[in-house]
PDB file of N, CA and C in Angstrom:
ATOM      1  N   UNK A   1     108.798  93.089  76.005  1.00  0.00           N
ATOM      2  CA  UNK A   1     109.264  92.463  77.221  1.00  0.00           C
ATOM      3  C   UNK A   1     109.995  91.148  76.911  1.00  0.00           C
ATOM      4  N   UNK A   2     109.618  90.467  75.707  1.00  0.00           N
ATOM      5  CA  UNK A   2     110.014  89.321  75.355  1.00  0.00           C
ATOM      6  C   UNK A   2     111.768  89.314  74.990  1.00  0.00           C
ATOM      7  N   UNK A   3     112.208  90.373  74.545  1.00  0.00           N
ATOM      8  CA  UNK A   3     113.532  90.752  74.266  1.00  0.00           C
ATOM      9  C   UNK A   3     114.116  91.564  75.593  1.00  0.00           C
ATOM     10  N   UNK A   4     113.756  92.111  76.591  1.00  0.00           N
ATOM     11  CA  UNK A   4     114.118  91.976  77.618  1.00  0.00           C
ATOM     12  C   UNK A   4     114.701  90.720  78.457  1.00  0.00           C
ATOM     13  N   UNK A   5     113.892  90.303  78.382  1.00  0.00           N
ATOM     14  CA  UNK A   5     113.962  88.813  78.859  1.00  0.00           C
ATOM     15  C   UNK A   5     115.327  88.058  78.090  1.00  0.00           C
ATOM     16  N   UNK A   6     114.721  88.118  77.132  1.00  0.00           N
ATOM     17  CA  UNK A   6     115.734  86.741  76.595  1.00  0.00           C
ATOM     18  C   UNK A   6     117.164  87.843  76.577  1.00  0.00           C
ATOM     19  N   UNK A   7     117.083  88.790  76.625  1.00  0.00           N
ATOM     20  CA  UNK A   7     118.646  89.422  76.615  1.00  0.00           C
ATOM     21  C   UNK A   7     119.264  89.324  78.063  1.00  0.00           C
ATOM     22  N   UNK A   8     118.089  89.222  79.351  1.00  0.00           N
ATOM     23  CA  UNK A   8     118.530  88.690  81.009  1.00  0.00           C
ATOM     24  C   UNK A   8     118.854  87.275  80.922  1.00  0.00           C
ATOM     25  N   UNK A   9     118.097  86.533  79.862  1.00  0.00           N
ATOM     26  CA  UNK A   9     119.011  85.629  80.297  1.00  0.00           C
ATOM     27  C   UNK A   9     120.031  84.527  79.203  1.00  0.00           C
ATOM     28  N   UNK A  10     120.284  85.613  78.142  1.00  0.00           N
ATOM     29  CA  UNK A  10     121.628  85.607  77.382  1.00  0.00           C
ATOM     30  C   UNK A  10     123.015  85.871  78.063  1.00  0.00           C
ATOM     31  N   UNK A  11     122.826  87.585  79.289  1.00  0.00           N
ATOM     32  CA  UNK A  11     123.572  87.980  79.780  1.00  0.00           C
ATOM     33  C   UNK A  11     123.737  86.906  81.322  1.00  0.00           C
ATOM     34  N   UNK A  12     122.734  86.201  81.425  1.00  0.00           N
ATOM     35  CA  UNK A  12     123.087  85.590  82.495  1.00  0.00           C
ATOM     36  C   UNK A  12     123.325  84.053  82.620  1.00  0.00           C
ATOM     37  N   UNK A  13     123.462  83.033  81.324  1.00  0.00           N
ATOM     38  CA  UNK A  13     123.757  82.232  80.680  1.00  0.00           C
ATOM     39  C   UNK A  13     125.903  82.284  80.293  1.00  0.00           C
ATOM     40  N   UNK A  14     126.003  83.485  79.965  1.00  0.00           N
ATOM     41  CA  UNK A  14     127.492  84.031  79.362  1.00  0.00           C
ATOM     42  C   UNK A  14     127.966  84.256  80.887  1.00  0.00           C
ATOM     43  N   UNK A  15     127.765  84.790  81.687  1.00  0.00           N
ATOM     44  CA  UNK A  15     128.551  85.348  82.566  1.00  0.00           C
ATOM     45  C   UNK A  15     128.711  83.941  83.334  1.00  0.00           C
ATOM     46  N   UNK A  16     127.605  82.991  83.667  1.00  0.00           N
ATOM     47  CA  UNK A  16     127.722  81.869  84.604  1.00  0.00           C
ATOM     48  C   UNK A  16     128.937  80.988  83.968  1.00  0.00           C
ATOM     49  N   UNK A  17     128.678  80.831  82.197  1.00  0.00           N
ATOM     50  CA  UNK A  17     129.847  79.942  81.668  1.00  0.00           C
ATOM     51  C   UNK A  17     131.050  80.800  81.657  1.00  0.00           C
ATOM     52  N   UNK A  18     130.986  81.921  81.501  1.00  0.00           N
ATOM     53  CA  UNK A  18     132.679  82.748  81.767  1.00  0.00           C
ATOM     54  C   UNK A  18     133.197  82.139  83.150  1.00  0.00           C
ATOM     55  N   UNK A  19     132.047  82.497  83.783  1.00  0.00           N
ATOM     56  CA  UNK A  19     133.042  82.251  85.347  1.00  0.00           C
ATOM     57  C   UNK A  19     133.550  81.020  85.970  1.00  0.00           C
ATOM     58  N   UNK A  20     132.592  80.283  85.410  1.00  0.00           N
ATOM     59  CA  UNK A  20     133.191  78.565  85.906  1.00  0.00           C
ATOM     60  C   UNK A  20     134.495  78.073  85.813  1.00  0.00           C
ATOM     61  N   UNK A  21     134.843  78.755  84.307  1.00  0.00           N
ATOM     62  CA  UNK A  21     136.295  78.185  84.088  1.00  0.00           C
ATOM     63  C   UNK A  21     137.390  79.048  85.221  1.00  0.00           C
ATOM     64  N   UNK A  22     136.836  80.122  85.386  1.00  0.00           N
ATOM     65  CA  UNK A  22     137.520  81.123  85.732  1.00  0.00           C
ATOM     66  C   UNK A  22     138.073  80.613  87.225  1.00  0.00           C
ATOM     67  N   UNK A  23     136.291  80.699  87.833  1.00  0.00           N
ATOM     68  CA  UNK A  23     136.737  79.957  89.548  1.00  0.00           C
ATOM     69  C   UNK A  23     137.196  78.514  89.132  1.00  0.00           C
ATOM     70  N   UNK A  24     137.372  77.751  88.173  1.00  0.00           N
ATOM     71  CA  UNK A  24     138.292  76.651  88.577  1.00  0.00           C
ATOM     72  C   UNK A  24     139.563  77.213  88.292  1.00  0.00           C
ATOM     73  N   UNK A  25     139.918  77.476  87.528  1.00  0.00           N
ATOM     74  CA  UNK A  25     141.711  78.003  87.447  1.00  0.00           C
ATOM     75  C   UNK A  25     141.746  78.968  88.387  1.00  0.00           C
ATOM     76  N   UNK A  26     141.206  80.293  89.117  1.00  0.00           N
ATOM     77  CA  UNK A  26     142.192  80.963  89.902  1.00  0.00           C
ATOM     78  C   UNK A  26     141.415  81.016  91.606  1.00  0.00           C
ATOM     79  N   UNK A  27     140.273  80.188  91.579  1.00  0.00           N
ATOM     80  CA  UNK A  27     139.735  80.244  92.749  1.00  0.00           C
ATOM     81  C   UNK A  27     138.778  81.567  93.074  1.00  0.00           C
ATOM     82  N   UNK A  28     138.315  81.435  94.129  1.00  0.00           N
ATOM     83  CA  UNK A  28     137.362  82.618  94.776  1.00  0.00           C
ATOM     84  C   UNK A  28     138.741  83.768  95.350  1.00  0.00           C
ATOM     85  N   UNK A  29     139.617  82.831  96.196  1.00  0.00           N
ATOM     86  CA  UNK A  29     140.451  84.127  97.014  1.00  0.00           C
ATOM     87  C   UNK A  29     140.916  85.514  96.749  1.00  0.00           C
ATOM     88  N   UNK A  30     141.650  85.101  95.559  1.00  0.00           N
ATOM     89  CA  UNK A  30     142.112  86.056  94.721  1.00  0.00           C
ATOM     90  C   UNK A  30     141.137  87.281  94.185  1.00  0.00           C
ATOM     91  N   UNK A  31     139.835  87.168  93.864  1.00  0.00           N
ATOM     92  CA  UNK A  31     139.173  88.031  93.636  1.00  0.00           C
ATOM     93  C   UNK A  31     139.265  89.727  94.008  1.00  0.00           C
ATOM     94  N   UNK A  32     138.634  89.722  94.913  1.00  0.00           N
ATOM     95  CA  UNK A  32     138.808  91.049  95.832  1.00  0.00           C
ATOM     96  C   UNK A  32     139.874  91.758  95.577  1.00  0.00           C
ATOM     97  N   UNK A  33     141.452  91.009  96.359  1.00  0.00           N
ATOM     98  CA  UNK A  33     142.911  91.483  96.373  1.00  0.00           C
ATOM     99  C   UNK A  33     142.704  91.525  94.800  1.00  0.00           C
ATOM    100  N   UNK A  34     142.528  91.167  94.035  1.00  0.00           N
ATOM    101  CA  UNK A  34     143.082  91.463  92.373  1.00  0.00           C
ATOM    102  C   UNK A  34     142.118  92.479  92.020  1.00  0.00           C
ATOM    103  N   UNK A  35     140.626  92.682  92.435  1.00  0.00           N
ATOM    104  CA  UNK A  35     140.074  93.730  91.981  1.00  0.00           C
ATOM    105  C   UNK A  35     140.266  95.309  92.664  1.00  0.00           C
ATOM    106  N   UNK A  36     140.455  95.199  93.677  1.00  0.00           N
ATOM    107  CA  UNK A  36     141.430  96.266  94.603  1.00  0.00           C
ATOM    108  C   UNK A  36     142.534  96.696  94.199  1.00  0.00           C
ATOM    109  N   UNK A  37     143.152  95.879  93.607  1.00  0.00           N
ATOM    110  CA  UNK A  37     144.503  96.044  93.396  1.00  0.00           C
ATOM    111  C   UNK A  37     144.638  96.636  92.575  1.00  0.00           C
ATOM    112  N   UNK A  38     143.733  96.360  91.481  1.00  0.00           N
ATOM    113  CA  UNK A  38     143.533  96.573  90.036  1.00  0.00           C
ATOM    114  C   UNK A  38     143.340  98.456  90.292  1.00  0.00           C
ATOM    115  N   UNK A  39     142.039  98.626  90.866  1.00  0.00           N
ATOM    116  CA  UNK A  39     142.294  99.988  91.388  1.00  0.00           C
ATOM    117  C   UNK A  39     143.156 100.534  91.594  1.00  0.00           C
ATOM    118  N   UNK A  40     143.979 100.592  92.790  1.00  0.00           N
ATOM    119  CA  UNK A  40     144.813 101.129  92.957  1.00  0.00           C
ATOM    120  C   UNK A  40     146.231 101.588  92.435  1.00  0.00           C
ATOM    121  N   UNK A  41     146.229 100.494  91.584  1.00  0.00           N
ATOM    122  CA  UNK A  41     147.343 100.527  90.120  1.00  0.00           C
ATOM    123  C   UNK A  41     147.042 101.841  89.319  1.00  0.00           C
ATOM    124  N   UNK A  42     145.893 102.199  89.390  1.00  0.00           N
ATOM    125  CA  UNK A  42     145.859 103.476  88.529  1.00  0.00           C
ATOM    126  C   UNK A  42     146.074 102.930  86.983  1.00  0.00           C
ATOM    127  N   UNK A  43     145.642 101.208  87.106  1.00  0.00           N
ATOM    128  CA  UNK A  43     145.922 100.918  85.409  1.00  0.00           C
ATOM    129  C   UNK A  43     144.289 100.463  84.425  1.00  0.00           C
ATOM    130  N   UNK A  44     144.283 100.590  83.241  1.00  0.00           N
ATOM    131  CA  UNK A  44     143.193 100.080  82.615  1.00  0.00           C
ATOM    132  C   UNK A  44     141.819  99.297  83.487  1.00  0.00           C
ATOM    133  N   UNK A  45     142.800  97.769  83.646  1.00  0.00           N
ATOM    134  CA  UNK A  45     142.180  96.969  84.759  1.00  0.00           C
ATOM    135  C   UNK A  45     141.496  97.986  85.729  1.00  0.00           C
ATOM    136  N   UNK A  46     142.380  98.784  86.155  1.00  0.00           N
ATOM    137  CA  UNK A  46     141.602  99.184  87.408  1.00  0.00           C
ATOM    138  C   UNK A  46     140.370 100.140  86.851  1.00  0.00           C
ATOM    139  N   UNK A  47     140.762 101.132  85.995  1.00  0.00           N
ATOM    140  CA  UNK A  47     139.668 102.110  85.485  1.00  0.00           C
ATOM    141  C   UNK A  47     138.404 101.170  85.669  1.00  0.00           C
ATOM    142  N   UNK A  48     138.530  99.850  84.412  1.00  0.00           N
ATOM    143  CA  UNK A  48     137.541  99.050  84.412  1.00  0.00           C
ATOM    144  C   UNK A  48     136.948  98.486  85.272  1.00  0.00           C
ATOM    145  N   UNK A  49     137.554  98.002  86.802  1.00  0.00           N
ATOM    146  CA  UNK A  49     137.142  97.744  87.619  1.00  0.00           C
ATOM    147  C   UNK A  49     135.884  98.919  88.585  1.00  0.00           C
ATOM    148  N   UNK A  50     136.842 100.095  88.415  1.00  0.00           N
ATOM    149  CA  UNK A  50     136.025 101.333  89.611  1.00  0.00           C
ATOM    150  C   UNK A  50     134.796 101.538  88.742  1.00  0.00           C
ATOM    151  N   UNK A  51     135.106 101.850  87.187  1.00  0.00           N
ATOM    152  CA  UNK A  51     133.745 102.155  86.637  1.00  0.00           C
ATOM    153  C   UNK A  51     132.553 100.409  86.968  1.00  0.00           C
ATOM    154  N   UNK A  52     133.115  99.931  86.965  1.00  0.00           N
ATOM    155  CA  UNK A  52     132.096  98.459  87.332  1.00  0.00           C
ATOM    156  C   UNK A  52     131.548  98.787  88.691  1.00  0.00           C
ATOM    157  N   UNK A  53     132.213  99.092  89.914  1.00  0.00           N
ATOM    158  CA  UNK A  53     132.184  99.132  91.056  1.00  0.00           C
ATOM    159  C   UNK A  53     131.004 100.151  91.151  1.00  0.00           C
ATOM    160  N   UNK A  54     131.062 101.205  90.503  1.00  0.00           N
ATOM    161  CA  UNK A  54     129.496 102.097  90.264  1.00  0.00           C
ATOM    162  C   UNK A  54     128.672 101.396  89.602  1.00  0.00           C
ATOM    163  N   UNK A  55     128.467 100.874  88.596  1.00  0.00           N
ATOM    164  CA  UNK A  55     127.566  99.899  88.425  1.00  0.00           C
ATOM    165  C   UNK A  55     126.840  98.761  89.784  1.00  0.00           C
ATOM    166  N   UNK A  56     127.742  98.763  90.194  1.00  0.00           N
ATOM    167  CA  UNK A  56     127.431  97.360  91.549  1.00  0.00           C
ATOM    168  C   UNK A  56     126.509  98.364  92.368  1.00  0.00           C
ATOM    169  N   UNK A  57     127.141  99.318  92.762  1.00  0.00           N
ATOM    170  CA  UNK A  57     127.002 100.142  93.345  1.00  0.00           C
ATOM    171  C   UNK A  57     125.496 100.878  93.151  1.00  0.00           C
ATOM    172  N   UNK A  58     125.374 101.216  91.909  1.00  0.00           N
ATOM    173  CA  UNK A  58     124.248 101.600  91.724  1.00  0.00           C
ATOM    174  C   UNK A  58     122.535 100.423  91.641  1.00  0.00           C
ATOM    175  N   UNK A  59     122.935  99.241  91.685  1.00  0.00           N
ATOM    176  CA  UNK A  59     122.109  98.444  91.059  1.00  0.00           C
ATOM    177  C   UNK A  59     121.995  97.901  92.634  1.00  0.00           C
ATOM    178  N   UNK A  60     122.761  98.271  93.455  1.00  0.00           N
ATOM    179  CA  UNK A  60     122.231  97.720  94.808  1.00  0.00           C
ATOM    180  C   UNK A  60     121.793  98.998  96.128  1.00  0.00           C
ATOM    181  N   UNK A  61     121.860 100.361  95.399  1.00  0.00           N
ATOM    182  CA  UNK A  61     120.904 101.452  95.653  1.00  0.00           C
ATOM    183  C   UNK A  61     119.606 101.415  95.461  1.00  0.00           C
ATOM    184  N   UNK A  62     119.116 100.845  93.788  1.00  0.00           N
ATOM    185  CA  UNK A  62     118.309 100.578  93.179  1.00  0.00           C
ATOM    186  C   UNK A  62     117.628  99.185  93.816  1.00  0.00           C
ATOM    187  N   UNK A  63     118.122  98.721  94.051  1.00  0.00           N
ATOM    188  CA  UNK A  63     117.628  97.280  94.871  1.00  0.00           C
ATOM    189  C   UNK A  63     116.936  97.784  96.353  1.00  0.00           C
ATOM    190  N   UNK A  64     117.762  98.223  96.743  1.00  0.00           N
ATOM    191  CA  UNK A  64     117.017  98.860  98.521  1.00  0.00           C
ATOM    192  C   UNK A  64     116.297  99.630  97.805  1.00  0.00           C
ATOM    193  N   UNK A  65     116.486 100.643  97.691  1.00  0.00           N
ATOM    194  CA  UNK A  65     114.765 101.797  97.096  1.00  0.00           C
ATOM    195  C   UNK A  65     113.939 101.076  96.689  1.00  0.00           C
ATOM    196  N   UNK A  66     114.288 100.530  95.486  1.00  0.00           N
ATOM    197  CA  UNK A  66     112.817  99.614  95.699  1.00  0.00           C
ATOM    198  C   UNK A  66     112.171  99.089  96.130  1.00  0.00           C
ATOM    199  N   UNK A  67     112.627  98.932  97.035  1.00  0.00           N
ATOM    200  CA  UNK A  67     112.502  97.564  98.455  1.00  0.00           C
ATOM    201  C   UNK A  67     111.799  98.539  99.787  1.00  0.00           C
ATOM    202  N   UNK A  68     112.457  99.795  98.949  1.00  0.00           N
ATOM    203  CA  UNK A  68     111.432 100.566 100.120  1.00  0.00           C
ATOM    204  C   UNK A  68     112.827 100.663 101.959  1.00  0.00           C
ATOM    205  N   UNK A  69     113.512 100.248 100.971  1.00  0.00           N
ATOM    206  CA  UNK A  69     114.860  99.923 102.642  1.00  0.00           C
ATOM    207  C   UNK A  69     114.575  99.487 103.379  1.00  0.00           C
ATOM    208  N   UNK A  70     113.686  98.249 103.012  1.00  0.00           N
ATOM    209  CA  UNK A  70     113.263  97.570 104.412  1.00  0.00           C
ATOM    210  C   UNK A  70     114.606  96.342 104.466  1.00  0.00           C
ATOM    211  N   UNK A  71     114.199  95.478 105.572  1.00  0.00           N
ATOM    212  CA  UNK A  71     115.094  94.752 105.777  1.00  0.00           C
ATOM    213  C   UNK A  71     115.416  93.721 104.447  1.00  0.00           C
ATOM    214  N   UNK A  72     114.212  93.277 104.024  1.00  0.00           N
ATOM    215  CA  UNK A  72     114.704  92.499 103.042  1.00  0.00           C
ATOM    216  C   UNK A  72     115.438  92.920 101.774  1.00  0.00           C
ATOM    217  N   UNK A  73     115.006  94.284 101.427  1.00  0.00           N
ATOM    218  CA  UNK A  73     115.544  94.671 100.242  1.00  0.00           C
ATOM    219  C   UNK A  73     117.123  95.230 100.863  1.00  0.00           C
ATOM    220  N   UNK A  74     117.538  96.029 101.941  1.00  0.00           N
ATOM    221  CA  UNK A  74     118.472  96.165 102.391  1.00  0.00           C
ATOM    222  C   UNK A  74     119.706  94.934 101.821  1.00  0.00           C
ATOM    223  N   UNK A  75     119.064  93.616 102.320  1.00  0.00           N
ATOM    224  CA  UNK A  75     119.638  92.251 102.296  1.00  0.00           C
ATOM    225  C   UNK A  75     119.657  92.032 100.332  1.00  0.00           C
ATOM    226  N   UNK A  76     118.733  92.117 100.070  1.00  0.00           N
ATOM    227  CA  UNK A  76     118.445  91.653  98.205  1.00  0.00           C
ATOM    228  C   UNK A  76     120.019  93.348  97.852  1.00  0.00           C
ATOM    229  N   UNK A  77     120.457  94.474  98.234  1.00  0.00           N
ATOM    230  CA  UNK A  77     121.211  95.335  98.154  1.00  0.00           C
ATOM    231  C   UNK A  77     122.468  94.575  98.453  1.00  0.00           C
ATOM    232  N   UNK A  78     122.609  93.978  99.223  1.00  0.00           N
ATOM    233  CA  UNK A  78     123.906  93.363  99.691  1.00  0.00           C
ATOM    234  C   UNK A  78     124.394  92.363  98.511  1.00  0.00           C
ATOM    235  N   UNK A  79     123.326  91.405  98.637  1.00  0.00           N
ATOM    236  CA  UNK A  79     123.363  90.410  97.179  1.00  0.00           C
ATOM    237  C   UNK A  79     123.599  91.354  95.854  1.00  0.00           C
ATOM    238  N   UNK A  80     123.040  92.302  95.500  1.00  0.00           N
ATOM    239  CA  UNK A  80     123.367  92.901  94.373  1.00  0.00           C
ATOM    240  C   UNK A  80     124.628  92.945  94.255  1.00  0.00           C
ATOM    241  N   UNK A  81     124.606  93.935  95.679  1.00  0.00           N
ATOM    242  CA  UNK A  81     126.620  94.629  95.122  1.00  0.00           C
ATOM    243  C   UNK A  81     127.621  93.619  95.330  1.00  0.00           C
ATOM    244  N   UNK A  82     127.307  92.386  95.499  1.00  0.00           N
ATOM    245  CA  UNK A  82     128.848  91.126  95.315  1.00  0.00           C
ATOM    246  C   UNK A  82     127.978  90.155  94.059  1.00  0.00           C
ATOM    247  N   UNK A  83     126.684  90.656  94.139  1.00  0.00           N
ATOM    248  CA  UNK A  83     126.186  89.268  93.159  1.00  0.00           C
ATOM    249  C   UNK A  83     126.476  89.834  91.464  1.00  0.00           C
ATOM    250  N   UNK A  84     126.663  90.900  90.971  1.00  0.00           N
ATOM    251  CA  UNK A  84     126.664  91.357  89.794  1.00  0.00           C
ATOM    252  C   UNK A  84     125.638  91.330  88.820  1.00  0.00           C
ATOM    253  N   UNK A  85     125.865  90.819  87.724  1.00  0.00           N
ATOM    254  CA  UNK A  85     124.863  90.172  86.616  1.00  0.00           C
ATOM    255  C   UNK A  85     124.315  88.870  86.845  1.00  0.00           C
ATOM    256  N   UNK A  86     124.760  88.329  88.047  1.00  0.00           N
ATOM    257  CA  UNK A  86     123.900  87.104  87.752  1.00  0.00           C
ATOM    258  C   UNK A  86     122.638  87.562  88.614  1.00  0.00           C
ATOM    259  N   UNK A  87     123.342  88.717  90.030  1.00  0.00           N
ATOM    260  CA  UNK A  87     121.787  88.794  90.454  1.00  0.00           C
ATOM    261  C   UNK A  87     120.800  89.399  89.624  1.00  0.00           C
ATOM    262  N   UNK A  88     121.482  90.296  89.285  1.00  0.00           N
ATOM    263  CA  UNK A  88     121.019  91.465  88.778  1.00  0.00           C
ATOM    264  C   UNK A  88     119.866  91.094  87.679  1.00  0.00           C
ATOM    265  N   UNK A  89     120.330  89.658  86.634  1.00  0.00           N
ATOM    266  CA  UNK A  89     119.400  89.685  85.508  1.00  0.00           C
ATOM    267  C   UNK A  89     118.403  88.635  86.219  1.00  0.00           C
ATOM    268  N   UNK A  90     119.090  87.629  87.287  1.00  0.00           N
ATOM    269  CA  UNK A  90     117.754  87.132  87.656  1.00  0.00           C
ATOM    270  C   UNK A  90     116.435  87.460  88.596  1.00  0.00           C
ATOM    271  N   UNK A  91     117.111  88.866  89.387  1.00  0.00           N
ATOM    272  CA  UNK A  91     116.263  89.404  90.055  1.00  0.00           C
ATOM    273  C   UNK A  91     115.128  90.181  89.155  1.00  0.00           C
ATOM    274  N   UNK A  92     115.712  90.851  87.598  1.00  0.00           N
ATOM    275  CA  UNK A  92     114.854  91.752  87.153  1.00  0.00           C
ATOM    276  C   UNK A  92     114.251  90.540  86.135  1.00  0.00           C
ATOM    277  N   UNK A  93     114.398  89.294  86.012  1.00  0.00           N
ATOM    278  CA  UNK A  93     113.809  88.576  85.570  1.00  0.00           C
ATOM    279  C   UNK A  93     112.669  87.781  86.113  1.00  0.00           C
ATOM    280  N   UNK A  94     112.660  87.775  87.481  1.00  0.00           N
ATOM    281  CA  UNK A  94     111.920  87.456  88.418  1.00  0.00           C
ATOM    282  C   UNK A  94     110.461  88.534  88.472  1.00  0.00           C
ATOM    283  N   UNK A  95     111.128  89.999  88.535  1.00  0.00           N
ATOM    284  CA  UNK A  95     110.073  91.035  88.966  1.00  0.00           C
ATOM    285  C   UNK A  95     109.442  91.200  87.414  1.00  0.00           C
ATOM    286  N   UNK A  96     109.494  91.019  86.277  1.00  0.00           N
ATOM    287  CA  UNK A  96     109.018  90.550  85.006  1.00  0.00           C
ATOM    288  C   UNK A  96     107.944  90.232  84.824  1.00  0.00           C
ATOM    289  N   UNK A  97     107.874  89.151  85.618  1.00  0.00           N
ATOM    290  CA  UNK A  97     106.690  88.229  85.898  1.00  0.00           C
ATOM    291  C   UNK A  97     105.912  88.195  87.088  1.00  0.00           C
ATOM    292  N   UNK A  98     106.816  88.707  87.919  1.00  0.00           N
ATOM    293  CA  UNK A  98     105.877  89.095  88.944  1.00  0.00           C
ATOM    294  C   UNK A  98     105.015  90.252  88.865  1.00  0.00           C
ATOM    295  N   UNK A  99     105.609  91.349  87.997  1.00  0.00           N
ATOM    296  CA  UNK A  99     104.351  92.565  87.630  1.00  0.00           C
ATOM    297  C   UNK A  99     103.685  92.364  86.235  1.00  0.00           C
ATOM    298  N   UNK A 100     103.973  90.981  85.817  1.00  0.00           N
ATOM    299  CA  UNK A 100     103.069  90.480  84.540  1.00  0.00           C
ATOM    300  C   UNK A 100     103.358  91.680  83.402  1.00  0.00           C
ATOM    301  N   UNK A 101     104.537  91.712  83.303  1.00  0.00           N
ATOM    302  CA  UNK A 101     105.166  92.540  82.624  1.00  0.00           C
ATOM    303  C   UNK A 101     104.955  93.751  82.167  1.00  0.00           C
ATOM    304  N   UNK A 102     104.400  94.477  83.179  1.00  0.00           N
ATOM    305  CA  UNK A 102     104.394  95.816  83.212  1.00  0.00           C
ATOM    306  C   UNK A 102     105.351  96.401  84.095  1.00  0.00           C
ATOM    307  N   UNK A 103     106.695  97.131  83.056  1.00  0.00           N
ATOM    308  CA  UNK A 103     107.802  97.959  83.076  1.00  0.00           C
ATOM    309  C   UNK A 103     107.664  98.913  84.533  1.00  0.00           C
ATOM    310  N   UNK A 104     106.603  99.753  84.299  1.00  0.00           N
ATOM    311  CA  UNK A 104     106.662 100.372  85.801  1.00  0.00           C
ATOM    312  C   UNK A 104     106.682  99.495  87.334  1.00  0.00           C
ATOM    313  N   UNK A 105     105.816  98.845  87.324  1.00  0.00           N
ATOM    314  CA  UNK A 105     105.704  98.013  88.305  1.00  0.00           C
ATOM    315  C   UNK A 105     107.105  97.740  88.387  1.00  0.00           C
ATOM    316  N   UNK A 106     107.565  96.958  87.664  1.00  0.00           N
ATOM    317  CA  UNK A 106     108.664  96.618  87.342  1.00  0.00           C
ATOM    318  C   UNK A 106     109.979  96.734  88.407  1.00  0.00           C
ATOM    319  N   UNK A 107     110.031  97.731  87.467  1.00  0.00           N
ATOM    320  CA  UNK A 107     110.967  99.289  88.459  1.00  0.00           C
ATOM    321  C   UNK A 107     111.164  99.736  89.032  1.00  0.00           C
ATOM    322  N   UNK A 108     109.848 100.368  89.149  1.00  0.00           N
ATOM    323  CA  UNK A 108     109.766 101.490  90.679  1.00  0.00           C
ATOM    324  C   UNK A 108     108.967 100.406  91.895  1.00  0.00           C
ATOM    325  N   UNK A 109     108.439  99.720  91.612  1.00  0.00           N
ATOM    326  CA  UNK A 109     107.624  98.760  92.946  1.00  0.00           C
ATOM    327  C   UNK A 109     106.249  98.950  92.965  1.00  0.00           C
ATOM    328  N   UNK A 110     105.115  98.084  93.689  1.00  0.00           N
ATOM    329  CA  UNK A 110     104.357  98.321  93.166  1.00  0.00           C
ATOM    330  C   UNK A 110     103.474  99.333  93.817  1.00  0.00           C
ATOM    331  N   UNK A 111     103.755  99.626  94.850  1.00  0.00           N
ATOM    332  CA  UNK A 111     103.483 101.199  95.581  1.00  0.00           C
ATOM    333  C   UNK A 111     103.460 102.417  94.654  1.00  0.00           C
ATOM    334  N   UNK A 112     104.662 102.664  93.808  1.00  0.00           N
ATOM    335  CA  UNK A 112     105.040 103.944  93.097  1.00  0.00           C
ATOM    336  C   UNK A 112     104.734 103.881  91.943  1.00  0.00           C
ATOM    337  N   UNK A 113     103.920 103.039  91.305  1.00  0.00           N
ATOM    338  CA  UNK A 113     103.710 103.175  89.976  1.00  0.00           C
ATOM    339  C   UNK A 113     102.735 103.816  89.708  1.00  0.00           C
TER     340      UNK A 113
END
């Protein structure tokens, strides 16, 4: 679990310093329209983008199920699919310790384990 960990928050250490520079040179606006766009170009960018977009996608499926689709996890689903890796490693860094690091708990919630 200990290398779990420190790899959530390697990956979530890198992505916060990637992006800083990033939102100061091109801003928040641009986002969306350039990742859309990127799609629809039918170019690299975009491949890379749609295959990401299932990732988002999936990790904020995975967020409501676990959650059981209640309202809050519904809401923690929303945060997933715009929050990326930063939610993503601090949420499963959070539930870590909250199931005292047992993987199932973990995962599935603590109903289904």
């Amino acid at each position: 679990m200990t290398a779990f960990r420190t790899l959530l928050v390697i990956l979530l250490i890198a992505v916060v310093i990637y992006t800083i520079p990033v939102v100061i040179n091109e801003g928040l606006s641009p986002l969306l329209p350039t990742f859309f766009g990127d799609i629809l170009a039918m170019t690299w960018p975009g491949q890379f983008n749609f295959d990401f977009l299932g990732f988002l996608i999936l990790s904020a499926t995975w967020t409501a199920w676990r959650n059981q689709f209640s309202a809050a996890g519904l809401g923690l689903a929303l945060v997933a699919l715009f929050g990326g890796i930063p939610f993503l490693t601090t949420y499963l860094l959070y539930l870590s310790y909250q199931a005292k690091g047992d993987i199932r708990v973990m995962l599935l919630g603590e109903g289904r384990s």
